[in-house]
C-alpha atoms as a PDB file:
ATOM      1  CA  UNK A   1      88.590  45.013  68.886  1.00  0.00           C
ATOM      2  CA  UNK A   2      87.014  45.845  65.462  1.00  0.00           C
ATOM      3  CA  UNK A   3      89.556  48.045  64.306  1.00  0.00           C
ATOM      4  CA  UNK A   4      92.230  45.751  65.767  1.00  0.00           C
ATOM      5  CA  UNK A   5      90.573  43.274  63.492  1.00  0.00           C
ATOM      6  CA  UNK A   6      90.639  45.007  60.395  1.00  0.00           C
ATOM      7  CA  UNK A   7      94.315  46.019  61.031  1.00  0.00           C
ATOM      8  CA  UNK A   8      94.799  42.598  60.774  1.00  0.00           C
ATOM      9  CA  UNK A   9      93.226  41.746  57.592  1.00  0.00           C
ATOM     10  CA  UNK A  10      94.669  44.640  56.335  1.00  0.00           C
ATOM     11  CA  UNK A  11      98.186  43.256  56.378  1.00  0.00           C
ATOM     12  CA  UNK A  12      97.611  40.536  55.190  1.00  0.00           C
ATOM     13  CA  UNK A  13      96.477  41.349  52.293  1.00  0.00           C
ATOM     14  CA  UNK A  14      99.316  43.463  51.965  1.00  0.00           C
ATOM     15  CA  UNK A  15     101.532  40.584  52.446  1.00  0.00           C
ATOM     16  CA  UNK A  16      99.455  38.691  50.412  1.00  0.00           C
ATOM     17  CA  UNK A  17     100.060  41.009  47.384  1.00  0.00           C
ATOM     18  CA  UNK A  18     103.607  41.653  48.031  1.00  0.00           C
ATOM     19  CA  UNK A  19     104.520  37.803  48.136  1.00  0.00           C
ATOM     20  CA  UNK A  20     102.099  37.456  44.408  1.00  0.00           C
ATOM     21  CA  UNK A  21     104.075  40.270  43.316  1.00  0.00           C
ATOM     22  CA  UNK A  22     107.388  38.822  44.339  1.00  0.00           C
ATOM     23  CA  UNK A  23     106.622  35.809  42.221  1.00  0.00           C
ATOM     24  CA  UNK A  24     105.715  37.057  39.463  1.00  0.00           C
ATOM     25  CA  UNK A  25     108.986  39.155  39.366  1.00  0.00           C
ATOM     26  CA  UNK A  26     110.863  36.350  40.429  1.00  0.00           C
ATOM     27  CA  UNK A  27     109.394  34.959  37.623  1.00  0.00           C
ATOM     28  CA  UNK A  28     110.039  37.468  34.922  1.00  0.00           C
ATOM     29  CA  UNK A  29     113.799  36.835  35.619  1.00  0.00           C
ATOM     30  CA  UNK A  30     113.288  33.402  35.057  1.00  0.00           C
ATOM     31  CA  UNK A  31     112.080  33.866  31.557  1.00  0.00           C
ATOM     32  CA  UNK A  32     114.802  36.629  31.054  1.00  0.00           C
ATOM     33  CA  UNK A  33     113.714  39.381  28.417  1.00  0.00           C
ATOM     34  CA  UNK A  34     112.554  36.208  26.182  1.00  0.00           C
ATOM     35  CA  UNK A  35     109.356  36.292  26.816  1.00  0.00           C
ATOM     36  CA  UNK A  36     108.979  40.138  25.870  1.00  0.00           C
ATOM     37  CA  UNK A  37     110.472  39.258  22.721  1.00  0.00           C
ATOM     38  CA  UNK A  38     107.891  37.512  21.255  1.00  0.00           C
ATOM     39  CA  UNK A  39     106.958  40.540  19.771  1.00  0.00           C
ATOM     40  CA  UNK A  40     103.870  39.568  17.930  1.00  0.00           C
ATOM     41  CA  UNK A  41     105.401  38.758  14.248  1.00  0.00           C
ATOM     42  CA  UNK A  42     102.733  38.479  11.809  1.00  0.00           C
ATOM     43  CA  UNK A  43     104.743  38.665   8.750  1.00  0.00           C
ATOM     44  CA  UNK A  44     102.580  36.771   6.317  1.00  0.00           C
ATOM     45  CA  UNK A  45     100.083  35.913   8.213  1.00  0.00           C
ATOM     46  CA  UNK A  46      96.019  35.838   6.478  1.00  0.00           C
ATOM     47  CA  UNK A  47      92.791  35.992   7.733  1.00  0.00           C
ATOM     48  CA  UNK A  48      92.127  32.631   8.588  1.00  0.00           C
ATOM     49  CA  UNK A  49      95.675  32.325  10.597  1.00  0.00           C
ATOM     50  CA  UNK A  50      94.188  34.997  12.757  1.00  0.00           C
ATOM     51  CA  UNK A  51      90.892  33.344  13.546  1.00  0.00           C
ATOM     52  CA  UNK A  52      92.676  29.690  14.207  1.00  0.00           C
ATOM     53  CA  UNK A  53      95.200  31.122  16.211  1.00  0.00           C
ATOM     54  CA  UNK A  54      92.836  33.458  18.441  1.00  0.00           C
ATOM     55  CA  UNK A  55      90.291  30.420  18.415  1.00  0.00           C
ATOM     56  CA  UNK A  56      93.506  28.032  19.828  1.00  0.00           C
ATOM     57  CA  UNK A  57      94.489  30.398  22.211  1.00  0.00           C
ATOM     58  CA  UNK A  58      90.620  31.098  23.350  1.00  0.00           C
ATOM     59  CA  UNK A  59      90.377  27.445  24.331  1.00  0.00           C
ATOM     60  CA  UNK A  60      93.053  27.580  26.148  1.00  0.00           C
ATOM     61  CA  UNK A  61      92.069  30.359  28.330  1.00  0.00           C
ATOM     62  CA  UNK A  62      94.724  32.018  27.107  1.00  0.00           C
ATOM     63  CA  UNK A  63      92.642  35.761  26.729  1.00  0.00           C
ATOM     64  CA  UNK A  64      94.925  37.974  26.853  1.00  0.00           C
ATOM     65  CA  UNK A  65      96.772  37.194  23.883  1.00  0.00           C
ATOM     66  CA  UNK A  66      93.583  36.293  21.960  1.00  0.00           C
ATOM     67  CA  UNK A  67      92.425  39.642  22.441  1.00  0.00           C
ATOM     68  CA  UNK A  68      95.966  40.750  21.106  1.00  0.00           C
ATOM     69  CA  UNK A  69      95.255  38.748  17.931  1.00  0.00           C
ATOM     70  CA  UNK A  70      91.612  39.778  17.025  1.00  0.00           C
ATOM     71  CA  UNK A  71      92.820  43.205  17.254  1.00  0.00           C
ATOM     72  CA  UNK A  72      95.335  42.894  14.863  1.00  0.00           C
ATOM     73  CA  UNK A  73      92.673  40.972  12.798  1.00  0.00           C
ATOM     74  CA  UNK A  74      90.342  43.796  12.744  1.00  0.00           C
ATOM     75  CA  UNK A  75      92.895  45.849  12.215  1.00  0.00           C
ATOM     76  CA  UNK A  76      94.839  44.411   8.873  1.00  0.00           C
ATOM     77  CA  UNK A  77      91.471  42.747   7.522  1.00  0.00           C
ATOM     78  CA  UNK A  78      89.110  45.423   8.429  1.00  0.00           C
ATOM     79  CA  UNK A  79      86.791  44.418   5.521  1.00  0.00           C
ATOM     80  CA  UNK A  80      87.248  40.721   5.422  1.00  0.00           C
ATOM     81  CA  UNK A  81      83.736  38.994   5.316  1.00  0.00           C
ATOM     82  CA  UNK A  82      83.896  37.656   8.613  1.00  0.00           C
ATOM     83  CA  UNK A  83      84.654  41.400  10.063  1.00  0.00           C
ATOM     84  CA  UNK A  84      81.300  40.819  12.074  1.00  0.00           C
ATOM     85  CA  UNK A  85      81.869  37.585  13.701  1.00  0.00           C
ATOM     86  CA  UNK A  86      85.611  38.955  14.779  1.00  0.00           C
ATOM     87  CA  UNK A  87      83.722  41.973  16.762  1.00  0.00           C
ATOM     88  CA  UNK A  88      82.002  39.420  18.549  1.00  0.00           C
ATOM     89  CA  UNK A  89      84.750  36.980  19.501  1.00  0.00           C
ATOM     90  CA  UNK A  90      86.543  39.886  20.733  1.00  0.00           C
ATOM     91  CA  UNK A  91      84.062  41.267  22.835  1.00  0.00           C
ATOM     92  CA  UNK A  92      83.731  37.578  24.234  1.00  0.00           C
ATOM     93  CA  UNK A  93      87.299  37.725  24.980  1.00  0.00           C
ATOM     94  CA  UNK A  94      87.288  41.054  26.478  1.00  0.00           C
ATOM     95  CA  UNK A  95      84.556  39.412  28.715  1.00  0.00           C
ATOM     96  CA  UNK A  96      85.978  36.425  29.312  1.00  0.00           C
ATOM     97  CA  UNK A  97      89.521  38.355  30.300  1.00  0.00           C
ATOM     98  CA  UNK A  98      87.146  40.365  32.716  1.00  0.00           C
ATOM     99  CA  UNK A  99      87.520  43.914  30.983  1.00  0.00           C
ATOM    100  CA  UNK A 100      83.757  44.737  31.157  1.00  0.00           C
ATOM    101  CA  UNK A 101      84.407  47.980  29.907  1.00  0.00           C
ATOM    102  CA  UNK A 102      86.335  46.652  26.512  1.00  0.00           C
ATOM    103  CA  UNK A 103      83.031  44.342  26.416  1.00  0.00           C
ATOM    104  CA  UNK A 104      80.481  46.549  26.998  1.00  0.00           C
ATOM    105  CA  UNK A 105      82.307  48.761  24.184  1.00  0.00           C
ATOM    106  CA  UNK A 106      83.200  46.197  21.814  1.00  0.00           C
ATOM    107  CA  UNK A 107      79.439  44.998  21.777  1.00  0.00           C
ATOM    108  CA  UNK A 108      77.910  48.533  21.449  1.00  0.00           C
ATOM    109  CA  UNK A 109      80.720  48.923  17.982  1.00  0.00           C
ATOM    110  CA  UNK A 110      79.251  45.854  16.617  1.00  0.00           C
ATOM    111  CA  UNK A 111      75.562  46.632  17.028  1.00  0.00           C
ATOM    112  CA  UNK A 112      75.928  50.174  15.520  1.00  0.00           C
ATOM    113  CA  UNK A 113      77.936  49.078  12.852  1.00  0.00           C
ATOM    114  CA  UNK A 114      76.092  45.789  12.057  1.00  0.00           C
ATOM    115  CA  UNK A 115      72.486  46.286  13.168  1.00  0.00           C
ATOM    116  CA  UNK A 116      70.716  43.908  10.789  1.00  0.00           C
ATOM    117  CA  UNK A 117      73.585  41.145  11.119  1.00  0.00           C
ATOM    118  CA  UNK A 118      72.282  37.411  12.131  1.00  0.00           C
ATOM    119  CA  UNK A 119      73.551  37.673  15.276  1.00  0.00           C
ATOM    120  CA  UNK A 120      72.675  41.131  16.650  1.00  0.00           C
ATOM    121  CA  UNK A 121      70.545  39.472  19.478  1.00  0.00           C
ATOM    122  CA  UNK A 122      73.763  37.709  20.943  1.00  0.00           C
ATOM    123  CA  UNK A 123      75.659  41.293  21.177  1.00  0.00           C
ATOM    124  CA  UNK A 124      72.869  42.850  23.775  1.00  0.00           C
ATOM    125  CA  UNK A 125      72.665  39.108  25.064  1.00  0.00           C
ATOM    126  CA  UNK A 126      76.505  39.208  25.823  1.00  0.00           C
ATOM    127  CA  UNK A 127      76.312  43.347  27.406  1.00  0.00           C
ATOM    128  CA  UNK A 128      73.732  41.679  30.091  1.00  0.00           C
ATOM    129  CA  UNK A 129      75.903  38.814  30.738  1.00  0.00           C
ATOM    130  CA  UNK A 130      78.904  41.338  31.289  1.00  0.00           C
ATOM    131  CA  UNK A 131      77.338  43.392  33.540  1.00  0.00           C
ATOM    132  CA  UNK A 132      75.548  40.496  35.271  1.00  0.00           C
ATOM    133  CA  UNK A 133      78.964  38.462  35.975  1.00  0.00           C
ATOM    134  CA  UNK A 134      80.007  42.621  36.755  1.00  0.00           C
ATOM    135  CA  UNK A 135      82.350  42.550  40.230  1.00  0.00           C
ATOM    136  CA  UNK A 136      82.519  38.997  41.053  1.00  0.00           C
ATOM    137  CA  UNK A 137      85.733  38.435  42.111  1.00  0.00           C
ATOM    138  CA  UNK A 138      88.057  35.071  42.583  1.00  0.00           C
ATOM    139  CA  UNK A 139      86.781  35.141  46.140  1.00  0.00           C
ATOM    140  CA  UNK A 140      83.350  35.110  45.137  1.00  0.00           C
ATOM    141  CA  UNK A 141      83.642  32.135  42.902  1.00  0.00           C
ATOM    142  CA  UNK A 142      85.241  29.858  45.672  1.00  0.00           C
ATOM    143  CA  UNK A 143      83.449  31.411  48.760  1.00  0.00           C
ATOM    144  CA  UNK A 144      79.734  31.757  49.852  1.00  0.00           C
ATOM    145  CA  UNK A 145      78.748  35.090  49.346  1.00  0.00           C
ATOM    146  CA  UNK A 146      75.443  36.963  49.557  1.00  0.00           C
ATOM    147  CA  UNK A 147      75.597  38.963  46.362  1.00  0.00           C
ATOM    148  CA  UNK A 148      72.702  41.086  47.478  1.00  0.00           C
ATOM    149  CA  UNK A 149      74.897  42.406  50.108  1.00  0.00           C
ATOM    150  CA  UNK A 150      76.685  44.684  47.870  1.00  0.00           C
ATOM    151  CA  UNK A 151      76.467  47.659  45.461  1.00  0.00           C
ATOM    152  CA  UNK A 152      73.272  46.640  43.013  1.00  0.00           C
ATOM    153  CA  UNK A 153      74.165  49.269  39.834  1.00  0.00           C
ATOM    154  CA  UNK A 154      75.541  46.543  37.700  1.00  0.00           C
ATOM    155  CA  UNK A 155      72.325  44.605  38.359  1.00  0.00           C
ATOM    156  CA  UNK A 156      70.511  47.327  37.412  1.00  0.00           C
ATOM    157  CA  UNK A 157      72.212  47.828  34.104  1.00  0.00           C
ATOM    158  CA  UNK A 158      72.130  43.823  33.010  1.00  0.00           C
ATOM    159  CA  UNK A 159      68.118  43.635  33.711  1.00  0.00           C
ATOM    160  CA  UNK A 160      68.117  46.804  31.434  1.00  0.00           C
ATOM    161  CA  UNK A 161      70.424  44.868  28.891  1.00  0.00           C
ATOM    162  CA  UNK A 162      68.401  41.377  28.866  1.00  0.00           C
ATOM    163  CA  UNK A 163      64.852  43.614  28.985  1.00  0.00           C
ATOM    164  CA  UNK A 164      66.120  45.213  25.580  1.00  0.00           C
ATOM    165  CA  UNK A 165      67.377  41.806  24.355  1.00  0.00           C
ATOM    166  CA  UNK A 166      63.911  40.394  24.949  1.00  0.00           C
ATOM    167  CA  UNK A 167      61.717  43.586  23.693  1.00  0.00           C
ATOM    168  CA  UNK A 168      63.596  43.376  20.388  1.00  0.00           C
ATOM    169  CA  UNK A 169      64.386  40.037  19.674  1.00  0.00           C
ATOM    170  CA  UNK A 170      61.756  37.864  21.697  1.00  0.00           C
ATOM    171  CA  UNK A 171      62.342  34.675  19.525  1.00  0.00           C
ATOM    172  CA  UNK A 172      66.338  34.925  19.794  1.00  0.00           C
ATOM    173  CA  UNK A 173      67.088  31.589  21.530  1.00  0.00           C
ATOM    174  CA  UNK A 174      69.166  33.596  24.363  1.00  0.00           C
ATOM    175  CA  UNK A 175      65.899  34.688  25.670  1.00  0.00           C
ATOM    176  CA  UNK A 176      65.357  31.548  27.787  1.00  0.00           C
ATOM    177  CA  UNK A 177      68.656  32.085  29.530  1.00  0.00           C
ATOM    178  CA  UNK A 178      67.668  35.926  30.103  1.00  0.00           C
ATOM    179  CA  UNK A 179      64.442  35.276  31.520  1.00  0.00           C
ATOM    180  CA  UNK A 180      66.119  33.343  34.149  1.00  0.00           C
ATOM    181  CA  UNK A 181      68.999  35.786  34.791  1.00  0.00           C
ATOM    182  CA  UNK A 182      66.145  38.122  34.965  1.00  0.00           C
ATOM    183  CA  UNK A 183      64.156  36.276  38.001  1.00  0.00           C
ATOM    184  CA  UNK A 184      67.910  35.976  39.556  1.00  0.00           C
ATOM    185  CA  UNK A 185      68.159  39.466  39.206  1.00  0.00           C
ATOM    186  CA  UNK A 186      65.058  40.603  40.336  1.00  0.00           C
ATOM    187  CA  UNK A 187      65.415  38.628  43.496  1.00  0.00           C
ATOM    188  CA  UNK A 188      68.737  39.613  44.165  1.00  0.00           C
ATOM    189  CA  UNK A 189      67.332  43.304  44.099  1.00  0.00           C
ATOM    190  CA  UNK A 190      64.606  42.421  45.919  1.00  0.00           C
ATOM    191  CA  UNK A 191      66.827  40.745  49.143  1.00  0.00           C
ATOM    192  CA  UNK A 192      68.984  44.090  48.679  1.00  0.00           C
ATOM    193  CA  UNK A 193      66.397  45.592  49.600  1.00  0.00           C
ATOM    194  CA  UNK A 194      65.705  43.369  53.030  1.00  0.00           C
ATOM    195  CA  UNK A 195      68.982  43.730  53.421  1.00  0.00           C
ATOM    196  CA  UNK A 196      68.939  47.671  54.062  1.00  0.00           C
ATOM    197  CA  UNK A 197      65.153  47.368  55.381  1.00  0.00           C
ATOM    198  CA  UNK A 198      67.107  45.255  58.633  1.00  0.00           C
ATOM    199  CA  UNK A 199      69.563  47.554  58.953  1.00  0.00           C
ATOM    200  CA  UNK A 200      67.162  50.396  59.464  1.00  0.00           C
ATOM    201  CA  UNK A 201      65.674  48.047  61.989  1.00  0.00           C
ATOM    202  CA  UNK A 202      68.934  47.617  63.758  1.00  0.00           C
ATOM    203  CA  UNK A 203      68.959  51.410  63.936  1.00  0.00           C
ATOM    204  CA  UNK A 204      65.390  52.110  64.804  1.00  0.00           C
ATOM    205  CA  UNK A 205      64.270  53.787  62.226  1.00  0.00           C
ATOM    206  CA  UNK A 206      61.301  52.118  61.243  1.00  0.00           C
ATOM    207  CA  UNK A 207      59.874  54.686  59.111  1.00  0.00           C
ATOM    208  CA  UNK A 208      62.798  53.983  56.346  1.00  0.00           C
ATOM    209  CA  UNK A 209      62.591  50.220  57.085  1.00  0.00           C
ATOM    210  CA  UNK A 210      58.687  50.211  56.380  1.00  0.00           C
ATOM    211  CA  UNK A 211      59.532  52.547  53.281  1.00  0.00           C
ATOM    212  CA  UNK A 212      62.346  49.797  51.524  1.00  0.00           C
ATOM    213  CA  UNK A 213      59.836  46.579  52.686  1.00  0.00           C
ATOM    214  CA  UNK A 214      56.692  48.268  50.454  1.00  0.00           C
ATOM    215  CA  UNK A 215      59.868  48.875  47.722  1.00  0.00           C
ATOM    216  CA  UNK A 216      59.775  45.272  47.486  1.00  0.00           C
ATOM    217  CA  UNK A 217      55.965  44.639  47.834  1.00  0.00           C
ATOM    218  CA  UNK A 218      55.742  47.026  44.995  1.00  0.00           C
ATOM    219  CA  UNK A 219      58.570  46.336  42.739  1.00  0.00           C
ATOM    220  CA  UNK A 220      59.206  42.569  43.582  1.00  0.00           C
ATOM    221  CA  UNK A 221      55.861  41.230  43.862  1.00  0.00           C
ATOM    222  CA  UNK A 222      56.779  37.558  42.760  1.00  0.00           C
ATOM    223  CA  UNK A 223      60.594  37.675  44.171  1.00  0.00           C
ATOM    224  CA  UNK A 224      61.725  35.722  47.267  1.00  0.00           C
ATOM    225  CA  UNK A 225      61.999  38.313  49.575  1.00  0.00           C
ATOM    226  CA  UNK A 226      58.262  39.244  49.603  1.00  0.00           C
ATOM    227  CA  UNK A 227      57.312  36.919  52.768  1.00  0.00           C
ATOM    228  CA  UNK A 228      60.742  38.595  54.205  1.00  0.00           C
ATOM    229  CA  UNK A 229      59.422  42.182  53.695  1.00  0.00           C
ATOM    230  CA  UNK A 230      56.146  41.596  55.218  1.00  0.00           C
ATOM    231  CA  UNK A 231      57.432  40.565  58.563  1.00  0.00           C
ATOM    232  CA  UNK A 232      59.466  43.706  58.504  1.00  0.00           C
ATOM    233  CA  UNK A 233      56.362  45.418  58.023  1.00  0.00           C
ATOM    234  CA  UNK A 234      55.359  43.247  60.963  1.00  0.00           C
ATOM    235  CA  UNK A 235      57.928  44.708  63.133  1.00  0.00           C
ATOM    236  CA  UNK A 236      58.115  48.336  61.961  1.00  0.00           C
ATOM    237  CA  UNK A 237      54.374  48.649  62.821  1.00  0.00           C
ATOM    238  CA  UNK A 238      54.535  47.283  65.641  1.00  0.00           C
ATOM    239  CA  UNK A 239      57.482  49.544  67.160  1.00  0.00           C
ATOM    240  CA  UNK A 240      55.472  52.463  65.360  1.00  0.00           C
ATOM    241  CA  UNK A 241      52.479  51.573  67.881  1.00  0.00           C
ATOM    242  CA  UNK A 242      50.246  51.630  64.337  1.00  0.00           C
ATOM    243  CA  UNK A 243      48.690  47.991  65.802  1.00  0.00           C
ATOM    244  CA  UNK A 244      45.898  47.790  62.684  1.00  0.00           C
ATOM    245  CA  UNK A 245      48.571  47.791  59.964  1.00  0.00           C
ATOM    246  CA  UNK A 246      50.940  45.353  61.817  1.00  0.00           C
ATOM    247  CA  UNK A 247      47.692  42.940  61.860  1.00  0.00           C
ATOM    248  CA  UNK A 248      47.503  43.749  58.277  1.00  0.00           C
ATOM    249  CA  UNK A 249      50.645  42.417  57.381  1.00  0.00           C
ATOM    250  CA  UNK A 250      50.366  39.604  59.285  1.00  0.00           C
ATOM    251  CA  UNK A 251      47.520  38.440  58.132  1.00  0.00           C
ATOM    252  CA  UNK A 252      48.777  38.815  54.476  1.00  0.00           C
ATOM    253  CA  UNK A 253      51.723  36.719  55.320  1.00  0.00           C
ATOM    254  CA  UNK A 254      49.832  33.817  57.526  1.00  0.00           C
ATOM    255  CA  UNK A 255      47.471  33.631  54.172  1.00  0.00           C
ATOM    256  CA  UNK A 256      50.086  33.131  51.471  1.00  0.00           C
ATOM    257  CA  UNK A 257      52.879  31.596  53.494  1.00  0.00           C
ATOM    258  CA  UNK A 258      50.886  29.464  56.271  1.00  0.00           C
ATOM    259  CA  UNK A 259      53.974  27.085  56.755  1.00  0.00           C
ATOM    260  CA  UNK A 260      56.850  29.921  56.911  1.00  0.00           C
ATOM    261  CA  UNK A 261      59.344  31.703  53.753  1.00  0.00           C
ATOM    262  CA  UNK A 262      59.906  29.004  51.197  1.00  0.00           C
ATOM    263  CA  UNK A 263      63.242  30.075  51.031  1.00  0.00           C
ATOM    264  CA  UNK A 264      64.476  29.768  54.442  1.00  0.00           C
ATOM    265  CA  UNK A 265      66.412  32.365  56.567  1.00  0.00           C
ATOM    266  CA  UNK A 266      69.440  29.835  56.817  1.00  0.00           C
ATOM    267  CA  UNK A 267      70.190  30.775  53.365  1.00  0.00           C
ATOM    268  CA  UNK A 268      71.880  34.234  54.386  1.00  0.00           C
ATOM    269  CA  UNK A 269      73.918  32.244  57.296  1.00  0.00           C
ATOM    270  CA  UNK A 270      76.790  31.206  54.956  1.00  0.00           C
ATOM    271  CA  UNK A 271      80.790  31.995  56.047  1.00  0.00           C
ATOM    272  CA  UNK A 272      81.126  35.325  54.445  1.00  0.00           C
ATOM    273  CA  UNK A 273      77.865  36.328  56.577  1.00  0.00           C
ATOM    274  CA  UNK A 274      79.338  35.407  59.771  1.00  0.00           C
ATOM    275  CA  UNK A 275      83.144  36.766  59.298  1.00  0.00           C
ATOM    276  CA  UNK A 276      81.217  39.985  57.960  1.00  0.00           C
ATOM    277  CA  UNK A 277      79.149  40.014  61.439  1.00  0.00           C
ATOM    278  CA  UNK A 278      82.051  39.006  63.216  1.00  0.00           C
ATOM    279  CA  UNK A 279      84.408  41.789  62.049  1.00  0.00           C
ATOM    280  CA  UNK A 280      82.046  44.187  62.441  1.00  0.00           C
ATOM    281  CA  UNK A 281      81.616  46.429  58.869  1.00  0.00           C
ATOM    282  CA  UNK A 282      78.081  46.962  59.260  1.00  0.00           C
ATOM    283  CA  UNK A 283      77.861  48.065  62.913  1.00  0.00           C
END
């Protein structure tokens, strides 16, 4: 039935694709070779025709082409004395087009060529923010998704990127906003961890599960998943016949959360949840 399932899906999303792919072609010859003939002409063109015209075309989400025109900024004005400010807005649009890579890079040019420039802070502010926003996809932003549920690398790197931004710069006004991506992070981390802890459950082995339920205990001691991680504890003990340390860890949780998790179990039944369940990728 599963694979029947996935078969399924499968071609749709081909069809999907194909049918996107259609139209934009369809499309193309609708424009006729016109539109490739806007061939960027910058014949006369200053400075400050560069920056209004990428700025325009910035607000109106038109990235692609921005990027085009801060790159031939940086290029033909290399020197100009708002060279700095033109690293950032292209690494912006490089992260608002959703090339994290151009981003990342465009952010690491500008801090080792301007490392004492007013707005250093914003350029490790803006790497975290890449790699936080890191693999969500259109689906994400419309459906409910668990983001703990997959790969947590990216994660990884952004609480690196806002702990540097902080440890340098602790009065840049981005701090705020990283200290709360931070806690996001950390708790995200934290129910990755659950996540895997369950499935060891599922599997039986209880050893592992008791192993990635201290991870959190130890690592996340203020995150949301803590109450979740000692009732795996609960369980893992209890199927490992070691009675005394199941008692432990229930006593810790009936002392700190005597009316249940504050953040309730519900919040990991959302759509994507139960199609994932239903389908059957994790069994």
């Amino acid at each position: 039935m599963h694979t029947i399932l996935i078969k399924f899906l499968t071609a749709c999303c081909l069809i999907l694709t194909l049918t996107v792919l259609s139209g934009c072609a369809s499309l193309q010859e609708m424009l006729g070779s016109g539109g490739s003939s806007e061939q960027e002409d910058y014949t006369g063109w200053n400075a400050e025709k560069f920056r209004s015209e990428a700025k325009s075309t910035m607000e109106a989400s038109n990235y692609d082409k921005a990027i085009k025109l801060y790159e031939a900024l940086e290029t033909r004005y290399p020197f100009d004395n708002a060279a700095p400010q033109t690293q950032l807005d292209s690494a912006y649009a490089y992260y608002k087009n959703n090339d994290a890579e151009a981003a990342i890079a465009a952010a690491d040019r500008f801090i080792k060529t301007y490392p004492r420039d007013n707005h250093i802070d914003y350029a490790y502010y803006l790497k975290g923010l890449v790699n936080y926003n890191r693999g969500i996809t259109f689906v994400d932003r419309f459906l409910p998704t668990d983001t703990s549920q997959r790969d947590q690398v990216y994660a990884n790197d952004a609480l690196e990127n806002f702990a540097e931004l902080m440890r340098r710069y602790p009065k840049s006004h981005y701090v705020a906003d990283a200290q709360q991506r931070t806690v996001a992070i950390k708790n995200n981390l934290a129910m990755h961890e659950i996540n895997i802890a369950r499935y060891y459950i599922k599997r039986n082995a209880y050893i592992a599960a008791v192993n990635r339920a201290k991870t959190v205990m130890e690592k996340y001691p203020r995150s949301i998943a803590v109450p979740f991680a000692l009732e795996i504890l609960q369980n893992a003990y209890t199927q490992l016949n070691m009675m005394d340390l199941a008692a432990d860890a229930k006593r810790v949780y009936d002392l700190n959360y005597p009316n249940g998790a504050p953040v309730q179990e519900n919040s990991g039944a959302t759509l994507s949840h139960q199609v994932w369940d239903f389908i059957g990728f994790d069994k």
